[in-house]
N, C-alpha and C. Protein backbone atom coordinates (compact mmCIF):
# COMPACT_ATOMS: atom_id res chain seq x y z
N UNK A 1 73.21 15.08 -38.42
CA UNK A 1 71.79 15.35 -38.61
C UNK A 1 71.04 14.03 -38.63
N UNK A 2 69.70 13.83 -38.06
CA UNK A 2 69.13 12.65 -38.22
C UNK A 2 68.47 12.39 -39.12
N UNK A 3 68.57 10.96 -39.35
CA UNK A 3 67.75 10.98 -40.99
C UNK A 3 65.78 11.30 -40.63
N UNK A 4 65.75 11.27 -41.32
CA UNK A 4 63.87 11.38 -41.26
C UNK A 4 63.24 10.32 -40.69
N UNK A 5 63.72 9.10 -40.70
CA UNK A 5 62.87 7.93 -39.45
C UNK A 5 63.63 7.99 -38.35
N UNK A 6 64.19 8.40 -37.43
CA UNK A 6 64.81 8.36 -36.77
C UNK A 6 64.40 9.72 -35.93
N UNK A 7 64.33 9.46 -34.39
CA UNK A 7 63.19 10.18 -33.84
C UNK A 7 64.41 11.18 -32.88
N UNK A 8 64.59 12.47 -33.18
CA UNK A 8 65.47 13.58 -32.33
C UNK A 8 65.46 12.40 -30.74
N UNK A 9 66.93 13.03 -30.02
CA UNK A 9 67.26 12.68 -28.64
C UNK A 9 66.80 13.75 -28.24
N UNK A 10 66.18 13.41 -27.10
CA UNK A 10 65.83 13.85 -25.98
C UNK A 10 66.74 13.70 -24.70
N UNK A 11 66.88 15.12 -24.00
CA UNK A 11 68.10 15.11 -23.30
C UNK A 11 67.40 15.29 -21.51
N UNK A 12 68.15 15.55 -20.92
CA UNK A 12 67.53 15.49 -19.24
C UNK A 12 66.59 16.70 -19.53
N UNK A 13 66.76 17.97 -19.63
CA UNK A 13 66.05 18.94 -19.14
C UNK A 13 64.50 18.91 -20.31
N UNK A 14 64.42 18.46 -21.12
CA UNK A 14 63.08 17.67 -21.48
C UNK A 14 62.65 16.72 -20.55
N UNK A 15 62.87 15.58 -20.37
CA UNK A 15 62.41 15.05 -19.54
C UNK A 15 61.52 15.58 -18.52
N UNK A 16 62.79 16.35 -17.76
CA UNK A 16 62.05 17.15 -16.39
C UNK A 16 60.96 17.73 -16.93
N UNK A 17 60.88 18.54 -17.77
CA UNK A 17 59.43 19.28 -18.29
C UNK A 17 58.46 18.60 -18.46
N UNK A 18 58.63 17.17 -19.35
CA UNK A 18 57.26 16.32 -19.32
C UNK A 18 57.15 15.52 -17.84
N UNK A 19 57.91 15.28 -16.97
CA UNK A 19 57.80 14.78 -15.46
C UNK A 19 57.29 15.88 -14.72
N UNK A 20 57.64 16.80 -15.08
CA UNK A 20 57.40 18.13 -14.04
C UNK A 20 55.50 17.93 -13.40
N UNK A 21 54.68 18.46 -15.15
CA UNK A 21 52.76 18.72 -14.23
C UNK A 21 52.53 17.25 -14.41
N UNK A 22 53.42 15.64 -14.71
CA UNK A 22 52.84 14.32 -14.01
C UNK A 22 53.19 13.95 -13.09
N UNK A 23 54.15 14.95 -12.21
CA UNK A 23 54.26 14.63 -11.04
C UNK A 23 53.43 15.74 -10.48
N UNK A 24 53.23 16.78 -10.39
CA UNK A 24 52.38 17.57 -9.84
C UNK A 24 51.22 17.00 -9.74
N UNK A 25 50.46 16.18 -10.47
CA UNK A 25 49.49 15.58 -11.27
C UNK A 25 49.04 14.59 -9.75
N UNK A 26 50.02 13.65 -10.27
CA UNK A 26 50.48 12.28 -9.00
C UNK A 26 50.70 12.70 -7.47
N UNK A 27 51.05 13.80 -7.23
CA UNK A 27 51.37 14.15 -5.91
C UNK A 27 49.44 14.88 -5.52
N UNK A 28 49.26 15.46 -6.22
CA UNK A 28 47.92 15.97 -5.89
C UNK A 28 46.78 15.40 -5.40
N UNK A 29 46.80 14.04 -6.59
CA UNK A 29 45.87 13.01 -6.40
C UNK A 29 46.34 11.83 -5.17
N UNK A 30 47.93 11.63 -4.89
CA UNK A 30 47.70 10.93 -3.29
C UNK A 30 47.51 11.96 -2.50
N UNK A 31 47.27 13.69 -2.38
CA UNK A 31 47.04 14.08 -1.53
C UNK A 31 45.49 13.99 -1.22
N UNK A 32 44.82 14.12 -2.59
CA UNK A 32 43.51 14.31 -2.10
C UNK A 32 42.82 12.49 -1.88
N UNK A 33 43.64 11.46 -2.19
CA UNK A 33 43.16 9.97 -1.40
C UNK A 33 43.30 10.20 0.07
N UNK A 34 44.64 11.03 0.36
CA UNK A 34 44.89 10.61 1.93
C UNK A 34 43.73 11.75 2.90
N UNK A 35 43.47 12.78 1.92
CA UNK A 35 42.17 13.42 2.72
C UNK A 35 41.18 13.10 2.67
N UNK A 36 40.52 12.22 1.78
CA UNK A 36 39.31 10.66 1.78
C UNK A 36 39.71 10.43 3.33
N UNK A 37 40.93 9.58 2.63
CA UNK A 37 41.40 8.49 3.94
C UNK A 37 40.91 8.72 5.45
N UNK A 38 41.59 10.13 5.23
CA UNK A 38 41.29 10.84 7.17
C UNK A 38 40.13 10.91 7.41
N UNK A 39 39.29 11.35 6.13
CA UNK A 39 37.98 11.26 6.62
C UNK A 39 37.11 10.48 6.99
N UNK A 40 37.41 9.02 6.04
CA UNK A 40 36.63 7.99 6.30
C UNK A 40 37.23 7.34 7.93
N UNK A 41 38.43 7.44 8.10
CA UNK A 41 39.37 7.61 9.23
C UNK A 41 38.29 7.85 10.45
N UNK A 42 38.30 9.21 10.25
CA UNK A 42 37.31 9.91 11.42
C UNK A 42 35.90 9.53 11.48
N UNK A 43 34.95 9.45 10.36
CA UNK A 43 33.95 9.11 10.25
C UNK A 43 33.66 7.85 11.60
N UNK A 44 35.00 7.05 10.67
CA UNK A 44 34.68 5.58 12.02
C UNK A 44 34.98 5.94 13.16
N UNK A 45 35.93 6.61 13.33
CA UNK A 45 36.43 6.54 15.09
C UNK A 45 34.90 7.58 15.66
N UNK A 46 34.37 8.52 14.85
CA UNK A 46 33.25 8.68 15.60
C UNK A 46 31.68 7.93 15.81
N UNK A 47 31.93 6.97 14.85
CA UNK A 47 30.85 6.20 14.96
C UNK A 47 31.40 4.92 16.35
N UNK A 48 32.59 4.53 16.41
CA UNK A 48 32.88 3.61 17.17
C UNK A 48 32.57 4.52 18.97
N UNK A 49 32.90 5.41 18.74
CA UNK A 49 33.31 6.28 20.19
C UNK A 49 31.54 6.43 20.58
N UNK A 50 30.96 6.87 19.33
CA UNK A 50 29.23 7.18 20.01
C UNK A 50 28.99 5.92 20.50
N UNK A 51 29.15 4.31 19.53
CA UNK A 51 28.71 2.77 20.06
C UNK A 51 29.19 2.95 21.42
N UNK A 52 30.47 3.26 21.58
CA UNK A 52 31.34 2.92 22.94
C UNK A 52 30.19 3.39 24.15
N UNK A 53 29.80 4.83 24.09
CA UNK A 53 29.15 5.85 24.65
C UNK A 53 28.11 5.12 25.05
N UNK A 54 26.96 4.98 24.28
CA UNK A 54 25.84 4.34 24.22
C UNK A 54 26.01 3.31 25.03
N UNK A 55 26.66 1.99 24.54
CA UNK A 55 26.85 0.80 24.98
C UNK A 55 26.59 1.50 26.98
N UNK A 56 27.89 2.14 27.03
CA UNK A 56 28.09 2.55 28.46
C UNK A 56 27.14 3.22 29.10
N UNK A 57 26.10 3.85 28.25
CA UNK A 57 25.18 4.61 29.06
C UNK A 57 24.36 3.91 29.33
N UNK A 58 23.95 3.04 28.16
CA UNK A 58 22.54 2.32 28.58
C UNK A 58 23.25 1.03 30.02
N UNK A 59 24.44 0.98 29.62
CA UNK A 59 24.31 -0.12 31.33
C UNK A 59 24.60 0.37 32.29
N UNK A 60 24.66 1.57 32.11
CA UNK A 60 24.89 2.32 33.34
C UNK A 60 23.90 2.70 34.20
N UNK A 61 22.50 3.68 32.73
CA UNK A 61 21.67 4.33 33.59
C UNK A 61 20.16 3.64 32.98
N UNK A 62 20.92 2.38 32.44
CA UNK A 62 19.04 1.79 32.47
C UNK A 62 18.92 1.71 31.31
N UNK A 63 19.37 2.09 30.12
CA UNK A 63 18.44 3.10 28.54
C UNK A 63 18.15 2.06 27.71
N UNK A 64 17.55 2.57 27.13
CA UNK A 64 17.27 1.50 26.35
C UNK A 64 16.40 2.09 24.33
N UNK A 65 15.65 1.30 23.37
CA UNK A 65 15.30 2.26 22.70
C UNK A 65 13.73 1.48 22.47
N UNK A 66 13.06 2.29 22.17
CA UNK A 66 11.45 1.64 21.87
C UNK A 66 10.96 2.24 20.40
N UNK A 67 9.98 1.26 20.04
CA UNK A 67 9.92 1.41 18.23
C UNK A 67 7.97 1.86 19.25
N UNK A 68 7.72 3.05 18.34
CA UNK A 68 6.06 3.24 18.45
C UNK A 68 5.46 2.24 17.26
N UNK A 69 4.83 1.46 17.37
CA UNK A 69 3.96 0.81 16.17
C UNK A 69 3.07 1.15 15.80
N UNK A 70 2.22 1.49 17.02
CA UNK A 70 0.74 2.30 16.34
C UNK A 70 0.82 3.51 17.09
N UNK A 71 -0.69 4.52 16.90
CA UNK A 71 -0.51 6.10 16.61
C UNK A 71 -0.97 6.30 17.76
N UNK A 72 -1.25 5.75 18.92
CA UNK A 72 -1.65 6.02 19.75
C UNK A 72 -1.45 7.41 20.63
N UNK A 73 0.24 7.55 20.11
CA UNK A 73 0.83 8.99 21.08
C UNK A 73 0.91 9.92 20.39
N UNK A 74 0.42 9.67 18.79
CA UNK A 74 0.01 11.00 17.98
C UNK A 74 -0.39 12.00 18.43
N UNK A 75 -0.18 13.42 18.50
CA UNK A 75 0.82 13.87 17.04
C UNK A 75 2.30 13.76 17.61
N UNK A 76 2.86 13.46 19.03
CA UNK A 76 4.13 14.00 19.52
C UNK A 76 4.60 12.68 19.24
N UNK A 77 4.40 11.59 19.17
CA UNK A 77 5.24 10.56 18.75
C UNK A 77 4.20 9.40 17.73
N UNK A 78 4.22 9.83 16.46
CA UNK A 78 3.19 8.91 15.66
C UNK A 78 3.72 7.64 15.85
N UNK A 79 3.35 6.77 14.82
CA UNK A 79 3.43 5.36 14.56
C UNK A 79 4.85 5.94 14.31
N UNK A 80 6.14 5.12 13.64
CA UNK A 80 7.70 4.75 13.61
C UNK A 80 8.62 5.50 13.85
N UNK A 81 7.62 6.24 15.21
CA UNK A 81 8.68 7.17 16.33
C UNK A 81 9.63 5.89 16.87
N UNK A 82 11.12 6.30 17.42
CA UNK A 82 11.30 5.78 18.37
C UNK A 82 11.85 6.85 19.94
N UNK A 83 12.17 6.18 20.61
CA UNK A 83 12.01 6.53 22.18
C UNK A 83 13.32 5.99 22.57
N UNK A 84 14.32 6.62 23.52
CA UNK A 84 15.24 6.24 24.51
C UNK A 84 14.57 6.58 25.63
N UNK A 85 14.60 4.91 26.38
CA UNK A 85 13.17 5.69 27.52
C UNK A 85 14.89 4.73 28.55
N UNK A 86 14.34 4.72 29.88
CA UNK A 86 15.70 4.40 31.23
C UNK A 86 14.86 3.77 32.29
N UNK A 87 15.07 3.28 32.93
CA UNK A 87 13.99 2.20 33.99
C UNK A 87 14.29 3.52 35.04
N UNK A 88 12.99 4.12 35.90
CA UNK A 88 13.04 3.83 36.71
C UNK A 88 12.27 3.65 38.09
N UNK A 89 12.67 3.88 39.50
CA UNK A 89 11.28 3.46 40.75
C UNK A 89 10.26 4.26 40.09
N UNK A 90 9.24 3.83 40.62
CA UNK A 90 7.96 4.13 40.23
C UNK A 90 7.73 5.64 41.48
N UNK A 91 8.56 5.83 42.70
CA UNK A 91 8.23 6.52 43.50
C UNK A 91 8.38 7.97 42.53
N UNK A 92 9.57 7.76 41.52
CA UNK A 92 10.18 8.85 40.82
C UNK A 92 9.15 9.68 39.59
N UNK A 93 8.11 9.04 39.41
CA UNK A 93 7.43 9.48 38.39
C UNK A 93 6.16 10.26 39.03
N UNK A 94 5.73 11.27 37.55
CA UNK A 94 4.86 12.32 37.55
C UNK A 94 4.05 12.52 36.94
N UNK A 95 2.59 13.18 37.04
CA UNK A 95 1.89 13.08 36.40
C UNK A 95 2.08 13.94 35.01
N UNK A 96 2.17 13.00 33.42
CA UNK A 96 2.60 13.97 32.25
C UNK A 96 3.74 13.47 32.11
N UNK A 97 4.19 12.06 32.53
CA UNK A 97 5.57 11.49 32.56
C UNK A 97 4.84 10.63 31.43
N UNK A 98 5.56 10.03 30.31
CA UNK A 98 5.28 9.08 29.31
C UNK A 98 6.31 7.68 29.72
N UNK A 99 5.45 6.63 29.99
CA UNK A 99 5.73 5.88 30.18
C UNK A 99 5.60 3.97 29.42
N UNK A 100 6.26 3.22 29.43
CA UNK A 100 6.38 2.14 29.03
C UNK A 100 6.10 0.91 30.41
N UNK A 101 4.95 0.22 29.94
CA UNK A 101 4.57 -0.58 31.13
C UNK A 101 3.92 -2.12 30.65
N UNK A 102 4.12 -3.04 30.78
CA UNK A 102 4.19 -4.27 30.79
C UNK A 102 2.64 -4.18 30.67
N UNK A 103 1.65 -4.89 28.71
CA UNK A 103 0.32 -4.77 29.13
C UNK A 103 -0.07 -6.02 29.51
N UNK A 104 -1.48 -6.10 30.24
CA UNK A 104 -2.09 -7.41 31.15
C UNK A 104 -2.47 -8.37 29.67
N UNK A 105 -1.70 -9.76 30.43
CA UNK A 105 -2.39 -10.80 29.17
C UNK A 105 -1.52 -10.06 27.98
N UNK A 106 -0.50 -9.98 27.48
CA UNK A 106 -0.17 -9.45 25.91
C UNK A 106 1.25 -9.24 26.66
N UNK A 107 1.75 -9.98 25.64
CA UNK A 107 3.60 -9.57 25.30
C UNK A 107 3.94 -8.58 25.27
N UNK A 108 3.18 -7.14 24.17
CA UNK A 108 3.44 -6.53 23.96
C UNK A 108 3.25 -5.27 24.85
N UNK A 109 4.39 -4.38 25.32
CA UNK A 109 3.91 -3.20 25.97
C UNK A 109 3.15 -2.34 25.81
N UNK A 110 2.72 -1.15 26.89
CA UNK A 110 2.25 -0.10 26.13
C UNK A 110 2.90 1.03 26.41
N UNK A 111 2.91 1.96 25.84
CA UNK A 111 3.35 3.45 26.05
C UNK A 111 2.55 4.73 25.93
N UNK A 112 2.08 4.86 27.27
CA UNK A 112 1.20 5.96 27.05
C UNK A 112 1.63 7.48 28.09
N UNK A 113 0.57 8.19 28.11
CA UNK A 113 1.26 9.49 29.11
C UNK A 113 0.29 9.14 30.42
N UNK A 114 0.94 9.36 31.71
CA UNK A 114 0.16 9.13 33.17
C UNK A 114 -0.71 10.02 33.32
N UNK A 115 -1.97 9.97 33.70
CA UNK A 115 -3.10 11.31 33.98
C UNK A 115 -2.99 11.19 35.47
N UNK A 116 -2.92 10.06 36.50
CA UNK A 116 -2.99 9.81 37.57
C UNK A 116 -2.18 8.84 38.12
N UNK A 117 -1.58 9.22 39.48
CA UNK A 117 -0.70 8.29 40.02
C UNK A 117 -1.98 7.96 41.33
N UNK A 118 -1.55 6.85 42.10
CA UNK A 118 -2.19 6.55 43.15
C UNK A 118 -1.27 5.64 44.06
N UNK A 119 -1.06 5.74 45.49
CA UNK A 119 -0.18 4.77 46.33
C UNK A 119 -1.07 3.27 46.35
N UNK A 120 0.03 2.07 46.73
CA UNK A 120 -0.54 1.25 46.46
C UNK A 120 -0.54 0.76 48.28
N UNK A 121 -1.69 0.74 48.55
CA UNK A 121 -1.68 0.12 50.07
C UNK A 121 -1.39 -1.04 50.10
N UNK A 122 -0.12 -1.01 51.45
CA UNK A 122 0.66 -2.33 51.83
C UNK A 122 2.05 -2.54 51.19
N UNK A 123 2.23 -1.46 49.92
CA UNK A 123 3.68 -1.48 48.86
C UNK A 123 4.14 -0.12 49.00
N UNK A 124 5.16 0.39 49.59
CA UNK A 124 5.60 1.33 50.06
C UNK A 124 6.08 1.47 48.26
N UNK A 125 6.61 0.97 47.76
CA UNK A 125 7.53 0.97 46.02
C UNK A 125 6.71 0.95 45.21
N UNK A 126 5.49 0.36 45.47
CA UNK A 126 4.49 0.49 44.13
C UNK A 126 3.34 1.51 43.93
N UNK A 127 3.17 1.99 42.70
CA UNK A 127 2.32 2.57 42.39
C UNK A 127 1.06 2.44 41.30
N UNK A 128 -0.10 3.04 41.41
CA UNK A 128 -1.17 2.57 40.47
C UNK A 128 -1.16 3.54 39.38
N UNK A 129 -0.92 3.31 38.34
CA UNK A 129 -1.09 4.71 37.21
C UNK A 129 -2.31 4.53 36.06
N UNK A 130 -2.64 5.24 36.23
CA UNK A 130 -3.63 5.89 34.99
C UNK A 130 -2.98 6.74 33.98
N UNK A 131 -3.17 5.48 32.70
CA UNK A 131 -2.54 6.44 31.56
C UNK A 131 -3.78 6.40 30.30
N UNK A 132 -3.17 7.50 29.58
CA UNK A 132 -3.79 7.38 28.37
C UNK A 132 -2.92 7.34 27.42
N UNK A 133 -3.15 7.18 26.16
CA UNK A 133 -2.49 7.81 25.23
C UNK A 133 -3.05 9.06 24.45
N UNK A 134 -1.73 9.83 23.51
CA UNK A 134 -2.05 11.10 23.54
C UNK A 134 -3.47 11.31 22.50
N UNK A 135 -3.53 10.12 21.53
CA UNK A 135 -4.17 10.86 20.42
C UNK A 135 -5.42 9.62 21.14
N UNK A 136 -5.78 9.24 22.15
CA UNK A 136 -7.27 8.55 22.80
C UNK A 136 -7.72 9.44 23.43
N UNK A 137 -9.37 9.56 23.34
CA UNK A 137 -10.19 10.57 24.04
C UNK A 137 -10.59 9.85 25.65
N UNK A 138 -10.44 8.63 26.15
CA UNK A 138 -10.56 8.31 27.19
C UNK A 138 -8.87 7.38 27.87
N UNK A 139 -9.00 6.90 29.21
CA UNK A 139 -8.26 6.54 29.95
C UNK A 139 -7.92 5.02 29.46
N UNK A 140 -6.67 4.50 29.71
CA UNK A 140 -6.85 2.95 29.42
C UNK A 140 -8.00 1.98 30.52
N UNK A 141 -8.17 0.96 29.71
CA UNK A 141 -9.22 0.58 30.88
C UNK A 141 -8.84 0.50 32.24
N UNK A 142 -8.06 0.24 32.39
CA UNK A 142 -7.59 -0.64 33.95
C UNK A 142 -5.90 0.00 34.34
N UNK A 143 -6.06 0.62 35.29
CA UNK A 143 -4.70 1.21 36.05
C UNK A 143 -3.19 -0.13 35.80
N UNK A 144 -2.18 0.54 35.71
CA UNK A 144 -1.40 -0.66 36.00
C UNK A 144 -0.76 -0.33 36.94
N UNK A 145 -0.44 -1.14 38.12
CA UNK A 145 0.65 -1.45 39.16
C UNK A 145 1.79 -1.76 39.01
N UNK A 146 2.63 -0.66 39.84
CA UNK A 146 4.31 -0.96 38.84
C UNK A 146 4.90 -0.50 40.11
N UNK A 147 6.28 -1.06 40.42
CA UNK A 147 6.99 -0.70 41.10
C UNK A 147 8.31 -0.14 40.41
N UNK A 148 8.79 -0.51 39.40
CA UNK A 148 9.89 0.14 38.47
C UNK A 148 8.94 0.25 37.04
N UNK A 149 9.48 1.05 36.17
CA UNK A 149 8.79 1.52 34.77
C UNK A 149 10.09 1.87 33.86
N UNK A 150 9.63 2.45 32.72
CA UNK A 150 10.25 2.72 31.53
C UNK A 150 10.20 3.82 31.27
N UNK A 151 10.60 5.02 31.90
CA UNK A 151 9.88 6.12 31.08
C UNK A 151 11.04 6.92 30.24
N UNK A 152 9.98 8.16 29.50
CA UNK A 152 10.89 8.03 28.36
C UNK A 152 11.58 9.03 28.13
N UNK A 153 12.67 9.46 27.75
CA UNK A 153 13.70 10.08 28.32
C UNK A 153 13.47 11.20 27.05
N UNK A 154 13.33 10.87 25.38
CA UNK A 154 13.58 11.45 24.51
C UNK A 154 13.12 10.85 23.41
N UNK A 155 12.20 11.24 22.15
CA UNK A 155 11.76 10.52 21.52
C UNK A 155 12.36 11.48 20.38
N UNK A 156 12.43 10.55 18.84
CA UNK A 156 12.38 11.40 17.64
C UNK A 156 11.34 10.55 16.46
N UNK A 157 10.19 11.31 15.84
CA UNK A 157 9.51 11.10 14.98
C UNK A 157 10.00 10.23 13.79
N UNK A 158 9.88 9.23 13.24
CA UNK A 158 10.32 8.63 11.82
C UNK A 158 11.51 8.14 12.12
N UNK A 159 12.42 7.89 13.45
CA UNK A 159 13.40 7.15 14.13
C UNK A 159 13.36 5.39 14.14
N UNK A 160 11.92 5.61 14.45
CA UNK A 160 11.42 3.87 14.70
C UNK A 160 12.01 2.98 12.95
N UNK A 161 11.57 3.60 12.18
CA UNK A 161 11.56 2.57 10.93
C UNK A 161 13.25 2.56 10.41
N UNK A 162 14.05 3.53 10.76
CA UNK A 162 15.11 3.00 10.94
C UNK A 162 15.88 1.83 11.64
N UNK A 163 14.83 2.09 12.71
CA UNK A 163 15.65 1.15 13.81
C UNK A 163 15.07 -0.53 13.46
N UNK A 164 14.03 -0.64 12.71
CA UNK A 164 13.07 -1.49 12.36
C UNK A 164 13.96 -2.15 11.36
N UNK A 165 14.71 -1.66 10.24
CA UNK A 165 15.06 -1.42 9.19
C UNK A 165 16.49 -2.25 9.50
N UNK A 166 17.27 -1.71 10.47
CA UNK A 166 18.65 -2.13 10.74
C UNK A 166 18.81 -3.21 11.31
N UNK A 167 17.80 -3.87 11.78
CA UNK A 167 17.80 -5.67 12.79
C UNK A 167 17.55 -6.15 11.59
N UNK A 168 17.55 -5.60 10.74
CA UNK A 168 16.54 -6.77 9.70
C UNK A 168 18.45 -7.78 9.23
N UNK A 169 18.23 -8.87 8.94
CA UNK A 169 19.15 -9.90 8.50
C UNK A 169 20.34 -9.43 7.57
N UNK A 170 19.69 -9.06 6.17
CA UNK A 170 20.17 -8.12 5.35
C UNK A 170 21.04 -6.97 5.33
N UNK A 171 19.90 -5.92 6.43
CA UNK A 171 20.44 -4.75 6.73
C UNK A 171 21.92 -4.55 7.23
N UNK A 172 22.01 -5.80 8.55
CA UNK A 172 23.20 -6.14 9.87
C UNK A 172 23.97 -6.30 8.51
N UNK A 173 24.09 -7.74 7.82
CA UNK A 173 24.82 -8.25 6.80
C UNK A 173 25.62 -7.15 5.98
N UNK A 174 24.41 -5.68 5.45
CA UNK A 174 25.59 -5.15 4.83
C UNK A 174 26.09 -3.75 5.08
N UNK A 175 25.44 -3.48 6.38
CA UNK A 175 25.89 -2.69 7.05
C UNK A 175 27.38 -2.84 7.59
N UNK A 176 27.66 -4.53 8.02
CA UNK A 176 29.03 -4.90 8.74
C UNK A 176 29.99 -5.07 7.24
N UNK A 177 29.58 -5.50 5.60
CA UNK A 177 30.41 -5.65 4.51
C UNK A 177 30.98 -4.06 4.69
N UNK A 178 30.05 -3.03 4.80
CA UNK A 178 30.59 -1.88 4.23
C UNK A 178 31.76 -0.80 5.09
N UNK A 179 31.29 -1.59 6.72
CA UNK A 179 31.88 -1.07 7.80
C UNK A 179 33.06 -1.63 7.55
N UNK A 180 33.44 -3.26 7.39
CA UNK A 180 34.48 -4.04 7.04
C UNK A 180 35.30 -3.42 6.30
N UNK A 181 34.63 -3.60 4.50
CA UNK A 181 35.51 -2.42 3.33
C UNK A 181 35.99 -1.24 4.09
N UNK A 182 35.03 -0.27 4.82
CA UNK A 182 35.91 1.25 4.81
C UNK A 182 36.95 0.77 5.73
N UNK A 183 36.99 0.04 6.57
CA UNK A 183 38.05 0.28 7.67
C UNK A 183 39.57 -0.57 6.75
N UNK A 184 39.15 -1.59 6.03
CA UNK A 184 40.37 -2.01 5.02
C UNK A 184 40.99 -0.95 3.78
N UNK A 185 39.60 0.20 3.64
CA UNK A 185 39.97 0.63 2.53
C UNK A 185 41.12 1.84 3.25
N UNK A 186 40.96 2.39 4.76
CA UNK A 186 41.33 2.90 5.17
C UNK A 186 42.70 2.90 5.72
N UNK A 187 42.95 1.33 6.42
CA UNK A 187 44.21 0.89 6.65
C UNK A 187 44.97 0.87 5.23
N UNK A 188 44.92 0.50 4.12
CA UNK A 188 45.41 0.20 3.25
C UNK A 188 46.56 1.33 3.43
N UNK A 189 47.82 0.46 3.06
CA UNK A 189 49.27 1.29 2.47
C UNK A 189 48.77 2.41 1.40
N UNK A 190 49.03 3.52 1.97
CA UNK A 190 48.94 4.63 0.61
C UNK A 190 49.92 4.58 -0.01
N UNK A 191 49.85 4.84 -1.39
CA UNK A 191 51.12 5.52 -1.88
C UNK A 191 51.80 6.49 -1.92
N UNK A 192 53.16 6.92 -1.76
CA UNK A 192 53.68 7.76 -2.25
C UNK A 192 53.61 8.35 -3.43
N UNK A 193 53.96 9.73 -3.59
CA UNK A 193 53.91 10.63 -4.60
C UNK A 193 55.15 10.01 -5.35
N UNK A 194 56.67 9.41 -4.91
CA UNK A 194 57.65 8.90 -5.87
C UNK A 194 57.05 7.96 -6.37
N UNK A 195 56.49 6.85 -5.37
CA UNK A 195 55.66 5.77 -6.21
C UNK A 195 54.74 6.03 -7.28
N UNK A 196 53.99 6.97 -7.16
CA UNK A 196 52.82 7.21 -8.38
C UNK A 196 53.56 7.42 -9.28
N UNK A 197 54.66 8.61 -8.65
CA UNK A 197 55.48 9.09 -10.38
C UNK A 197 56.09 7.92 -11.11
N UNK A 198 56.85 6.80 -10.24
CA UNK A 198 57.33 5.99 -10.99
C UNK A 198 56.14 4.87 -11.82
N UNK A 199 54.90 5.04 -11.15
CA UNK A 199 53.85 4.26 -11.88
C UNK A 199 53.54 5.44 -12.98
């Protein structure tokens, strides 16, 4: 009999009973890391496969993306719309085509919708367009002459300030820390369920 400080033996089939729901325990919890894992897994391979995509489309078929700054094409594309617009001949465009065109004197482009096309005598490739924009009650002043253009393939509303948002220094910086972490957190050696139990 054991004296009173002296703590009963414990034999195998105890054991197993208190190992039994901490291994159930341990096996559960690397199952539900390694279904994180796959996910964050997949997450990337579909973010890498759309870059891949993109990358390839835009050098393929021209594309490109445009930030709206001001409201000019209100209500269908306000101010921090953006646009995937694609270059192309000017022979190809229509009147009600929204287009991107190099403005006179100014860096900056414009993007408005065409009311009028016109041939350009002596330029079989060029054309004269009359645009407006959507939310102006008159024409821009002065036609522009274009032989290739920008027009725009697909726009989405409140797109632009994202895209505004992500060049920024900061943004790149910790957009690539976090891309970095998941893909390490992802490779990382999982553990085994014997390993947990023995931890």
């Amino acid at each position: 009999m054991p004296s009173p400080t002296e703590a009963p033996t414990r034999g195998p089939a105890h054991q197993a009973r208190v190992r039994g729901p901490v291994a159930a325990h341990a096996a559960a919890d690397v199952r539900r890391r390694g279904a994180v894992r796959d996910g964050v897994i997949t997450v990337l391979g579909v973010v890498g496969i759309l870059t891949i995509v993109w990358l390839a489309a835009s050098a393929a078929l021209g594309l490109s993306i445009i930030v709206f700054v001001t409201g000019s094409m209100s209500p269908s594309l306000p101010t921090g719309s953006a646009a995937v617009v694609r270059e192309v001949p000017a022979s190809e465009l229509a009147v009600g085509d929204v287009v991107t065109v190099p403005r006179p004197n100014s860096p900056a482009p414009v993007t408005h919708r065409i009311v009028a096309i016109d041939d350009v005598p002596g330029n079989v490739d060029a054309r004269s367009l009359v645009l407006r924009g959507d939310a102006n009650t008159i024409d821009d002043p002065d036609p522009y002459v274009v032989e290739d253009v920008r027009r725009v393939v697909v726009g989405a509303p409140g797109a632009g300030w994202v895209v505004i948002a992500a060049k920024t220094p900061a943004a790149m910086a910790g957009i690539t820390l976090v891309v970095a972490g998941a893909v390490a957190w992802a490779l990382w050696p999982a553990s085994s369920p014997r390993r947990a139990r023995e931890k």
